[in-house]
C-alpha atoms as a PDB file:
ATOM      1  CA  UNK A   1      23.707  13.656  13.940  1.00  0.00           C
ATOM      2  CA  UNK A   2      22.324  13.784  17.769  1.00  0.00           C
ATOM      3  CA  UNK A   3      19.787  16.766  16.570  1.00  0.00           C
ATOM      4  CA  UNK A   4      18.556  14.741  14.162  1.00  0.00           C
ATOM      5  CA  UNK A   5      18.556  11.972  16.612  1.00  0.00           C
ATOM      6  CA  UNK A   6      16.723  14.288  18.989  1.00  0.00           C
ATOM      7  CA  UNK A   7      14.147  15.049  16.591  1.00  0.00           C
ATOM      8  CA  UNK A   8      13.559  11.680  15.709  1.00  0.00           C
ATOM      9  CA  UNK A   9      13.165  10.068  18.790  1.00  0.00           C
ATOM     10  CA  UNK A  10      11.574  13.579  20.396  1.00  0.00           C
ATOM     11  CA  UNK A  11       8.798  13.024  17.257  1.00  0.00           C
ATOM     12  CA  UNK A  12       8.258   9.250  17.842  1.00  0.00           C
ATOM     13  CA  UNK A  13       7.745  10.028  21.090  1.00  0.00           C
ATOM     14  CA  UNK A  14       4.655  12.607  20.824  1.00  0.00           C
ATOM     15  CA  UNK A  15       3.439   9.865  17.549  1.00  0.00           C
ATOM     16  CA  UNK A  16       3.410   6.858  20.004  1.00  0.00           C
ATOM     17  CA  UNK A  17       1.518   9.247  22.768  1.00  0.00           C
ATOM     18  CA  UNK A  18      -1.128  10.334  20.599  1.00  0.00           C
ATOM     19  CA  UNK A  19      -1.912   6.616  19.083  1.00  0.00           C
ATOM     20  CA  UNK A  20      -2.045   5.350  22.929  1.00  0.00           C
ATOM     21  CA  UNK A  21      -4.150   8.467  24.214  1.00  0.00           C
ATOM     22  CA  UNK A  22      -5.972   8.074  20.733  1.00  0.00           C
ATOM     23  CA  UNK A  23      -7.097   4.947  21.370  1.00  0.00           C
ATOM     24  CA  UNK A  24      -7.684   4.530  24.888  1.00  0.00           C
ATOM     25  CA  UNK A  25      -9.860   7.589  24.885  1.00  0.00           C
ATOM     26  CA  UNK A  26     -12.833   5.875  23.418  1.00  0.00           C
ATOM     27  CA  UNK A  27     -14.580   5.267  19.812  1.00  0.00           C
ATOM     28  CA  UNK A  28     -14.547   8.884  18.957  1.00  0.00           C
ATOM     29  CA  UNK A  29     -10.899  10.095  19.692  1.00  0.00           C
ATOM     30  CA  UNK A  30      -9.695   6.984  17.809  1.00  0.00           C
ATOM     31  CA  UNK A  31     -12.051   7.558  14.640  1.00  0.00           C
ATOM     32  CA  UNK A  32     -10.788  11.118  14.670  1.00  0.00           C
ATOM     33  CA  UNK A  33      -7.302  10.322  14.548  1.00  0.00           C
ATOM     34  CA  UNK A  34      -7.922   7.740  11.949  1.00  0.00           C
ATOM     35  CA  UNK A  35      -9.637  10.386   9.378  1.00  0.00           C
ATOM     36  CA  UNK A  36      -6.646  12.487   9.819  1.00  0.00           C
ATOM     37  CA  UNK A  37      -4.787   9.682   8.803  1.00  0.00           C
ATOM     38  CA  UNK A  38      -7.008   9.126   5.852  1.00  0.00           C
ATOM     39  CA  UNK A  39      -6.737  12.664   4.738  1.00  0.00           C
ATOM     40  CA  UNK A  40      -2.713  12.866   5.005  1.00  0.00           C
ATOM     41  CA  UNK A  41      -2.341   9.982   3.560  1.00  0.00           C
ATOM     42  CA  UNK A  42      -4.462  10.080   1.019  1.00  0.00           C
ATOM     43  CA  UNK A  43      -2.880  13.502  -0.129  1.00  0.00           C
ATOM     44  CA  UNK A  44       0.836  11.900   0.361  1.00  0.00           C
ATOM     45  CA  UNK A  45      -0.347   9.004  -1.593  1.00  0.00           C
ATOM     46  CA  UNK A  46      -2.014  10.812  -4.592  1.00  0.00           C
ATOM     47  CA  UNK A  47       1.635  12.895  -4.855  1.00  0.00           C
ATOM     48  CA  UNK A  48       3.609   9.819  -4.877  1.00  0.00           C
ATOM     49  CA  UNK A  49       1.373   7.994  -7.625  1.00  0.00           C
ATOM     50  CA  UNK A  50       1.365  11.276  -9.337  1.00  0.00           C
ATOM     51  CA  UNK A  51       5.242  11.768  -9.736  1.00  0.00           C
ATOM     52  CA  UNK A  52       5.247   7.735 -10.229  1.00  0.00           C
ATOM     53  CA  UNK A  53       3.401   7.953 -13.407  1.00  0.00           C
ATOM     54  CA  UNK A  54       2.539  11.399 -14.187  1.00  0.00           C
ATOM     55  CA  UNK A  55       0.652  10.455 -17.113  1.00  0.00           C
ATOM     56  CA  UNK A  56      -1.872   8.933 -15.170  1.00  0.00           C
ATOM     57  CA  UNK A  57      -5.744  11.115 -15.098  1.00  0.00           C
ATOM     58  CA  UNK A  58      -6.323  12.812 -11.583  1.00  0.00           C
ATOM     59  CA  UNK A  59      -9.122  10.335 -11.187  1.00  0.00           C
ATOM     60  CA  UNK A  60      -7.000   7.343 -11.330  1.00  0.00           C
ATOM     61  CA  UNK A  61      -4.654   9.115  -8.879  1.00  0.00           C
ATOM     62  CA  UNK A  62      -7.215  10.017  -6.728  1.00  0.00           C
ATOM     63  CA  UNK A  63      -8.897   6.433  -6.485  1.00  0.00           C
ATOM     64  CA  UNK A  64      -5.847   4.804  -6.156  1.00  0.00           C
ATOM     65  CA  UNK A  65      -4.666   6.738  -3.527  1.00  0.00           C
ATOM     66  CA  UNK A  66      -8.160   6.540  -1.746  1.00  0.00           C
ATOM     67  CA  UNK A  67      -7.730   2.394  -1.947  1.00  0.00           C
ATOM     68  CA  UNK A  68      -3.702   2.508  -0.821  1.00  0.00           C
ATOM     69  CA  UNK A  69      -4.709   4.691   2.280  1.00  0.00           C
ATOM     70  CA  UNK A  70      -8.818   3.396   2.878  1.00  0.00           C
ATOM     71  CA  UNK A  71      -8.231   0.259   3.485  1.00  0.00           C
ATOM     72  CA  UNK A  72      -5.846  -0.481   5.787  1.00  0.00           C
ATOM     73  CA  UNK A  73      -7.895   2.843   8.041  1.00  0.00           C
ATOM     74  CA  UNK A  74     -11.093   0.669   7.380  1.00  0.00           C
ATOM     75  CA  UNK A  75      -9.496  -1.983   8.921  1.00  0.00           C
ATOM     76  CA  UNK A  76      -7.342  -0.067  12.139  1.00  0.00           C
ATOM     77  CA  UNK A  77     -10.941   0.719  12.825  1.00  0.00           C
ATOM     78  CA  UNK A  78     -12.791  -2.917  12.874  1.00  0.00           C
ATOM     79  CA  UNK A  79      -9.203  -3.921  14.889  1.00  0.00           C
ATOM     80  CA  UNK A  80     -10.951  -2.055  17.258  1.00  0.00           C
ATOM     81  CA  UNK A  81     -14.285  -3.881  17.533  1.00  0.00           C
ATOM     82  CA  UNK A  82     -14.893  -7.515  19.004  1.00  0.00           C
ATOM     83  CA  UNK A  83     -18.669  -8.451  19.132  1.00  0.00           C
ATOM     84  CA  UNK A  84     -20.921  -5.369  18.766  1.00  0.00           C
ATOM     85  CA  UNK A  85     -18.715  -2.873  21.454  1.00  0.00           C
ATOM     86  CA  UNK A  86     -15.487  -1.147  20.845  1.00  0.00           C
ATOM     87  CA  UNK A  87     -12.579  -2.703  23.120  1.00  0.00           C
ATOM     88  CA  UNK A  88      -9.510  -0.042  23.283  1.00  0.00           C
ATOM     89  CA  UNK A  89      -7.186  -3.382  24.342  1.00  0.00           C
ATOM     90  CA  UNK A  90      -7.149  -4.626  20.367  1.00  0.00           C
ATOM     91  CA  UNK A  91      -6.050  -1.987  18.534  1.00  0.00           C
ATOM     92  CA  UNK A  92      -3.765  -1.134  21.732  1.00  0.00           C
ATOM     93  CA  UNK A  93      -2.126  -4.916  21.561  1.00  0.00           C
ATOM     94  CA  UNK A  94      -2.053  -4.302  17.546  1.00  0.00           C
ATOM     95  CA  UNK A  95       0.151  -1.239  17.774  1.00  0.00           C
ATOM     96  CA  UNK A  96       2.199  -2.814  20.708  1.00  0.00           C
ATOM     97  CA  UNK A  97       2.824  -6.093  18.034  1.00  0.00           C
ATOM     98  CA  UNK A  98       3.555  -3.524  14.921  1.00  0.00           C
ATOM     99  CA  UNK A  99       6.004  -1.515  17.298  1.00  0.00           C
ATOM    100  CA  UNK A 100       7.982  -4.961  18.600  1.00  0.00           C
ATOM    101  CA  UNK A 101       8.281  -6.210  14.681  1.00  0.00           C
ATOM    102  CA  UNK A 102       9.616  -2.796  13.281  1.00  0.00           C
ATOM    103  CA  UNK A 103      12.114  -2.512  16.070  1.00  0.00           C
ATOM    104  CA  UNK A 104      13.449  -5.984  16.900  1.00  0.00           C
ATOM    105  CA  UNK A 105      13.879  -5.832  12.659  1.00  0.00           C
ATOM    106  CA  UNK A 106      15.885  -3.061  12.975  1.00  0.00           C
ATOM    107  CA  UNK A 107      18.029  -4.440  15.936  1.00  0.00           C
ATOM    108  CA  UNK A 108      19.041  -8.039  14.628  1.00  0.00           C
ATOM    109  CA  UNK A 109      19.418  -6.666  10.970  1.00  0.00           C
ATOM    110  CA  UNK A 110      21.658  -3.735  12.400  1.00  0.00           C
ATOM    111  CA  UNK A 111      23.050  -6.355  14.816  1.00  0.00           C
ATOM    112  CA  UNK A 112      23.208  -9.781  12.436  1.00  0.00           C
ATOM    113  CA  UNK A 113      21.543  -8.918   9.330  1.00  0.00           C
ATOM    114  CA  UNK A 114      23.523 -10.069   5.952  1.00  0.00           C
ATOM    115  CA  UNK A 115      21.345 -11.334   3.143  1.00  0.00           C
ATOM    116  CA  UNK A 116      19.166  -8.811   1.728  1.00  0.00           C
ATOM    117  CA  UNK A 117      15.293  -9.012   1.549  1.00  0.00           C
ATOM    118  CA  UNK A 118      14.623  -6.829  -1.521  1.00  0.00           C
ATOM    119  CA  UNK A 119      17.923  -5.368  -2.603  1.00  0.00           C
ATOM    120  CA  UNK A 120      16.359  -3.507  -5.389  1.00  0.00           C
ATOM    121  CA  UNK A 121      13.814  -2.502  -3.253  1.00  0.00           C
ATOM    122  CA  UNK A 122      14.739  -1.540   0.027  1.00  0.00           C
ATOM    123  CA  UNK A 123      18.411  -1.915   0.790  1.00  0.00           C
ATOM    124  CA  UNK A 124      18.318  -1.910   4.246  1.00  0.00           C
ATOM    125  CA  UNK A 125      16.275  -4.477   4.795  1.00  0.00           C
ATOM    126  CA  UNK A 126      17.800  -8.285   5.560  1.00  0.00           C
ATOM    127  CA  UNK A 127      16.209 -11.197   5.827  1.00  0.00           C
ATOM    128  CA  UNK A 128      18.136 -11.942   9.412  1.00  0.00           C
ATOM    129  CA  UNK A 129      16.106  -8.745  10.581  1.00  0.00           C
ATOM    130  CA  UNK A 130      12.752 -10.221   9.396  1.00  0.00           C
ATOM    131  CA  UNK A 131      13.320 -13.475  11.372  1.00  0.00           C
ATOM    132  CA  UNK A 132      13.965 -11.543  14.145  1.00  0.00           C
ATOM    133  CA  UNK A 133      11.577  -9.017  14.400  1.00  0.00           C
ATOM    134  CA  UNK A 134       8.977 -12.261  13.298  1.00  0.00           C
ATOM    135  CA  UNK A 135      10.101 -14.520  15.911  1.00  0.00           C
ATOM    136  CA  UNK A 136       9.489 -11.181  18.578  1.00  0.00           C
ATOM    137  CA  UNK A 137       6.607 -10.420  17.734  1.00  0.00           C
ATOM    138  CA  UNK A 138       5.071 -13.910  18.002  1.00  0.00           C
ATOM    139  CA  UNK A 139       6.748 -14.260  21.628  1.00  0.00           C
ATOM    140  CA  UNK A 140       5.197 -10.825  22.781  1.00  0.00           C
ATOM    141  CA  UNK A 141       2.114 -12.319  21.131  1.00  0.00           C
ATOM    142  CA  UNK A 142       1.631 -15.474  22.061  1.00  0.00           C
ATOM    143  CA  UNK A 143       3.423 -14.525  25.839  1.00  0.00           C
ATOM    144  CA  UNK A 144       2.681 -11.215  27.019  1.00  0.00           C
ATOM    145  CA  UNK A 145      -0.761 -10.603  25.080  1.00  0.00           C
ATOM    146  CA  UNK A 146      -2.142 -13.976  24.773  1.00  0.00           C
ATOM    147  CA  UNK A 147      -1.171 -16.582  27.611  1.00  0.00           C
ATOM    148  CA  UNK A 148       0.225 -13.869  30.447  1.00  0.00           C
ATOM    149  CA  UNK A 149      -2.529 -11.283  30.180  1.00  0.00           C
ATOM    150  CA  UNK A 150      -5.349 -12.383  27.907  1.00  0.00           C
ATOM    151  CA  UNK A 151      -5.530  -9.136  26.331  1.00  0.00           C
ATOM    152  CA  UNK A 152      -9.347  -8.119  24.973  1.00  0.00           C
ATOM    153  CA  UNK A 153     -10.457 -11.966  26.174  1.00  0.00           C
ATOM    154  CA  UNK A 154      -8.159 -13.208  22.901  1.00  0.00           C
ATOM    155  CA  UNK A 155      -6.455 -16.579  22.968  1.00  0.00           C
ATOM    156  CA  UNK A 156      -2.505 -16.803  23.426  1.00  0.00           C
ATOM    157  CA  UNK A 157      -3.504 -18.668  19.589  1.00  0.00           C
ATOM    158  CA  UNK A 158      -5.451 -15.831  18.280  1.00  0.00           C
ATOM    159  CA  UNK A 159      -2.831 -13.520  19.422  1.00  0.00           C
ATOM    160  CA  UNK A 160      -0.601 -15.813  18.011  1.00  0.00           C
ATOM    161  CA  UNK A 161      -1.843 -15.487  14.445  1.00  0.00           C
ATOM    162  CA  UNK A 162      -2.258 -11.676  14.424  1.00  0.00           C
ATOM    163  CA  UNK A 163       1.251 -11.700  15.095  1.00  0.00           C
ATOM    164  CA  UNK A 164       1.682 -13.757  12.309  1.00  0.00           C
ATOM    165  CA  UNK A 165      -0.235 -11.501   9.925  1.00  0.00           C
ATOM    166  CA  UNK A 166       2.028  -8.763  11.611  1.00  0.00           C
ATOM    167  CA  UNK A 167       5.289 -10.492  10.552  1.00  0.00           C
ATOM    168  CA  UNK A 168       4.160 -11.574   6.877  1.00  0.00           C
ATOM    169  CA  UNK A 169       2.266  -8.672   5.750  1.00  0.00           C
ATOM    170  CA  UNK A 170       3.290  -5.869   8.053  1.00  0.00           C
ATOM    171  CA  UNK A 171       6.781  -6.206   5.875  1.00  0.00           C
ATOM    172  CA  UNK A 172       4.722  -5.982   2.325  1.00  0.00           C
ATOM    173  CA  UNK A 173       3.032  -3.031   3.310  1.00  0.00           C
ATOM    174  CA  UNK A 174       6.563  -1.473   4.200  1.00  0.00           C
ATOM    175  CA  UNK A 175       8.128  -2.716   0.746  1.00  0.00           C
ATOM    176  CA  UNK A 176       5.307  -1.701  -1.322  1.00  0.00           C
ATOM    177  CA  UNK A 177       5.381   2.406  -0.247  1.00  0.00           C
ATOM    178  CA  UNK A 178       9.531   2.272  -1.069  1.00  0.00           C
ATOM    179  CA  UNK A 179       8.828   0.388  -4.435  1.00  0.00           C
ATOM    180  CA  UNK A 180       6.822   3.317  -4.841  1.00  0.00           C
ATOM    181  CA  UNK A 181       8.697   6.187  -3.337  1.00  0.00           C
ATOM    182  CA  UNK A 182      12.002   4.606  -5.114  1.00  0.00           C
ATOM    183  CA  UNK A 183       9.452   5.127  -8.541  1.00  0.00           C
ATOM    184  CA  UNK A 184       7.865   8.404  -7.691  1.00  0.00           C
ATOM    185  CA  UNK A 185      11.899   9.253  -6.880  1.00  0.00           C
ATOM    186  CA  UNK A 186      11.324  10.539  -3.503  1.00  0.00           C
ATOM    187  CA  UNK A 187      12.820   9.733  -0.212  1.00  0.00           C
ATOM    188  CA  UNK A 188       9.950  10.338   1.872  1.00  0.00           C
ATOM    189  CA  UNK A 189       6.122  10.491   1.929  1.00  0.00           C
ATOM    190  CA  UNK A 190       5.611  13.753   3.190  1.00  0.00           C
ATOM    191  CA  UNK A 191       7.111  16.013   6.470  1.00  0.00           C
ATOM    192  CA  UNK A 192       4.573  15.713   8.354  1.00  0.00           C
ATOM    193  CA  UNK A 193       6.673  13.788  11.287  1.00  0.00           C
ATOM    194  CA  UNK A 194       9.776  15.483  11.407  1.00  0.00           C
ATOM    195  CA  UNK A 195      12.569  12.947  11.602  1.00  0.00           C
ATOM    196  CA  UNK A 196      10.445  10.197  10.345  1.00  0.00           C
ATOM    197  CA  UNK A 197       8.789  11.451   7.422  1.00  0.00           C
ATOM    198  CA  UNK A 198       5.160  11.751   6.408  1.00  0.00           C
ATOM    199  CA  UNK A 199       2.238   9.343   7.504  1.00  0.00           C
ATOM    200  CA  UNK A 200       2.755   6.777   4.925  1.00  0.00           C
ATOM    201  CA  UNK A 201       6.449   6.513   5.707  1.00  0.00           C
ATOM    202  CA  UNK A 202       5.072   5.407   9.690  1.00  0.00           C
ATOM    203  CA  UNK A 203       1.742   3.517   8.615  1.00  0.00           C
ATOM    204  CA  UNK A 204       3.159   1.452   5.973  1.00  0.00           C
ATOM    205  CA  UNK A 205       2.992  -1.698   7.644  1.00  0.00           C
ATOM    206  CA  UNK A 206      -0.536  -1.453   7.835  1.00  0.00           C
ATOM    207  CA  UNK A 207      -1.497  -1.265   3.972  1.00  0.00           C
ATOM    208  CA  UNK A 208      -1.849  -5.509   4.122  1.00  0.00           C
ATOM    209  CA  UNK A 209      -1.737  -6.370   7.983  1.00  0.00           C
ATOM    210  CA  UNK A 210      -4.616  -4.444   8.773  1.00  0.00           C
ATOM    211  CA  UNK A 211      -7.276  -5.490   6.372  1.00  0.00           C
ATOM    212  CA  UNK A 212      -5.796  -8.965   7.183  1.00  0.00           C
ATOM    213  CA  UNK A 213      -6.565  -8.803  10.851  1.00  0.00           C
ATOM    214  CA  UNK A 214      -9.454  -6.966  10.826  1.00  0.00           C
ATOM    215  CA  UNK A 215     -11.474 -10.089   8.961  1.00  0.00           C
ATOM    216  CA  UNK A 216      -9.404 -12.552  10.996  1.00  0.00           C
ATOM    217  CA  UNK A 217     -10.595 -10.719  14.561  1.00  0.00           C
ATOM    218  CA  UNK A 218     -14.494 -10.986  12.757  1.00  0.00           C
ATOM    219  CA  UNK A 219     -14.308 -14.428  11.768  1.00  0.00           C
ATOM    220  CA  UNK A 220     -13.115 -16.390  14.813  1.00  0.00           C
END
């Protein structure tokens, strides 16, 4: 149990270090680590569809799995763009809102969590932890991004409302991989990440929440 702890925590580490170095390293170090992304996850993706309906052709595999993984990549990118230059503070202050949802969810649902979200679906999931990790997320937005700091010139309300999109559809994105893993009848994406999986296991969240934001962050 404490290897496995090790490994976990040890592998989270090095995944959080290369998003921050990723990203604060400028438009090119971020775009490479993105097409990585898209490549991994599009080949996790097009085995999971695959053993979820073999009987599907390769090309409906292969566009599906393009669309599951594209988009949300598509929009981690635009995150990253606020008039017509690329400002490392977004996608930075996107990660840091992602990172407070998924573990203040897993702290008051361990801690307080008794109703289930999607029993079927994902067991572990309660709706006591979604409040939680939602009303989080919205303080660090709102508070530390937003009226403390002023993040990428953002309002506290504009950082208020990604965190929104973060706490609705970050959630989706995270159901809709184990309705499909739980179909495909596999536990995890891939191994990529020892301890945690494979990419779509740790970039679920963004399938929805990305997109999302990425318009929002263009339009106003």
């Amino acid at each position: 149990m404490r290897s496995e702890f090790f490994i976990r925590a040890m592998t989270g580490a090095v995944l959080v270090s290369a998003i921050v170095a990723a990203i604060l390293g400028g438009l090119w170090t971020w775009s490479a680590l993105l097409a990585i992304l898209l490549y991994v996850g599009w080949q996790e993706a097009r085995e999971a569809l695959q053993a979820a309906d073999p009987e599907q052709s390769s090309a409906e595999v292969y566009l599906k799995g393009l669309a599951m993984v594209a988009l949300p990549v598509v929009g981690l990118f635009f995150i990253g763009w606020r008039g017509n230059a690329y400002e490392s503070a977004l996608p930075l202050g996107w990660f840091v809102l992602l990172w407070t949802n998924d573990t203040a969810a897993y702290l008051f649902g361990r801690s307080f969590g008794r109703h289930k979200l999607a029993p079927s679906t994902s067991p572990g999931k309660t709706w006591e932890g979604w409040a939680g990790g939602a009303v989080a997320t919205l303080a660090v937005a709102y508070g530390l991004l937003g009226v403390s700091q002023g993040v990428a010139d953002l309002t506290a309300a504009q950082w208020a409302a990604l965190g929104a999109v973060v706490s609705v559809f970050g959630p989706m994105g995270d159901l809709l991989e184990s309705a499909l893993k739980r179909q495909a009848g596999i536990k995890d994406s891939g191994t990529m990440l020892p301890g945690h999986g494979g990419v779509l296991d740790r970039f679920d969240s963004h399938f929805f929440s990305a997109p999302i934001a990425a318009i929002l962050l263009q339009l106003f």
